[in-house]
Protein backbone atom coordinates (compact mmCIF):
# COMPACT_ATOMS: atom_id res chain seq x y z
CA UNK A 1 202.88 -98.16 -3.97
CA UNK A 2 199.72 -98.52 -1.72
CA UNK A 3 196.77 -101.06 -3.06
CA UNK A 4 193.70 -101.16 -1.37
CA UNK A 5 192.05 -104.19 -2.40
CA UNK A 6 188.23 -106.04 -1.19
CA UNK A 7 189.18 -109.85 -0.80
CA UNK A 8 186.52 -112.16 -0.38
CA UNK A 9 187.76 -115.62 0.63
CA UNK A 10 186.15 -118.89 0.63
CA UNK A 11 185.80 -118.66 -3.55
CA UNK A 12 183.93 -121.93 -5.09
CA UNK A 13 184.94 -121.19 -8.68
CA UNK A 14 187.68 -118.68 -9.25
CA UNK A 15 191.29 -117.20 -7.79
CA UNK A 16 192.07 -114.07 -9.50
CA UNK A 17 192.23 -109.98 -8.90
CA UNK A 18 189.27 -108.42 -10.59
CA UNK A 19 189.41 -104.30 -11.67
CA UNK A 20 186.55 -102.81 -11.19
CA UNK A 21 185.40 -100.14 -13.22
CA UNK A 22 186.39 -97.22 -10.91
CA UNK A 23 190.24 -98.71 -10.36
CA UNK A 24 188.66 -101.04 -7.43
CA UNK A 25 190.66 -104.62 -6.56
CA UNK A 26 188.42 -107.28 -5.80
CA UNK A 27 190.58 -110.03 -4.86
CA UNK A 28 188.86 -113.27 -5.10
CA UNK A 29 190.82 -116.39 -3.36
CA UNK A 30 189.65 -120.19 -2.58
CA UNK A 31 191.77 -120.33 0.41
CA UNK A 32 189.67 -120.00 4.08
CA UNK A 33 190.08 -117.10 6.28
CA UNK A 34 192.12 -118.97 9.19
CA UNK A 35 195.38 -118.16 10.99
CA UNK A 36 195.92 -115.50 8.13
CA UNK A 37 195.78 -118.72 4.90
CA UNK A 38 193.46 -115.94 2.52
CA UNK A 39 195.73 -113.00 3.54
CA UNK A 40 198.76 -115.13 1.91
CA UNK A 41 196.59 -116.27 -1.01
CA UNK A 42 195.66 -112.66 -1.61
CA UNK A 43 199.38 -111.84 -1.36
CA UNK A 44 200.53 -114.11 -4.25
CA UNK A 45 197.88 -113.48 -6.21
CA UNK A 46 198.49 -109.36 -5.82
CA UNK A 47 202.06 -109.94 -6.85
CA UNK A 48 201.32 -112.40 -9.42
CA UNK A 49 198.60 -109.51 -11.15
CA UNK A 50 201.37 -106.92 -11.31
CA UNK A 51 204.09 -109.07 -11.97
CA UNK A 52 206.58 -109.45 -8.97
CA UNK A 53 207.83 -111.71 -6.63
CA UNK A 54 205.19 -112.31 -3.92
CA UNK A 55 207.88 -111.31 -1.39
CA UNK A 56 207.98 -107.59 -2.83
CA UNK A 57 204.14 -107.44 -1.83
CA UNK A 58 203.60 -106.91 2.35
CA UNK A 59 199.83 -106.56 4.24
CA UNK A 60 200.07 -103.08 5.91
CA UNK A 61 196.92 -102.50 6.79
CA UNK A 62 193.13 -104.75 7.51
CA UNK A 63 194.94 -108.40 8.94
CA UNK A 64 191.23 -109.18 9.97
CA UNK A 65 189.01 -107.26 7.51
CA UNK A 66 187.64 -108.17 4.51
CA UNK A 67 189.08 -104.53 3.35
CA UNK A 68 192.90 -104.68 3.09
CA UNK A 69 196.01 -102.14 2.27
CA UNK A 70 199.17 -103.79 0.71
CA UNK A 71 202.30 -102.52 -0.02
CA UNK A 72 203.11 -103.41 -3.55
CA UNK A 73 207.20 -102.90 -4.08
CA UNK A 74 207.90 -102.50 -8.23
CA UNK A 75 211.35 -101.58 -8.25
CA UNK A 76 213.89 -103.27 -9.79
């Protein structure tokens, strides 16, 4: 399945995926946005949210925007 997710990088005080209260992902991460470290961090944290291995979750879309696409693989 397709997530679109906001991530906003450089976090003081928390790491975690937020729902907002119309189905929006806020993805919150203390890792910088260099050479793709916050697009990794938002990676593990996606696949740690819905519960599967962070290599079943891929960036498809945004690499450089704060507005991303990931591909979120649940099967077993």
């Amino acid at each position: 399945m397709k997530i679109s997710a906001y991530l906003k990088p450089n976090s003081h005080h928390r790491e975690e995926v937020v729902v907002g209260d119309d189905g929006s992902l806020t993805i919150y991460t203390k890792a910088p946005a260099i050479e793709g470290r916050a697009n990794a961090a938002a990676a593990k944290l996606l696949a740690k949210h819905f519960g599967v291995a962070p290599s079943k979750v891929k960036l498809v879309r945004g690499a450089t925007s704060k507005y991303k696409v990931f591909e979120v693989d649940k099967t077993e």
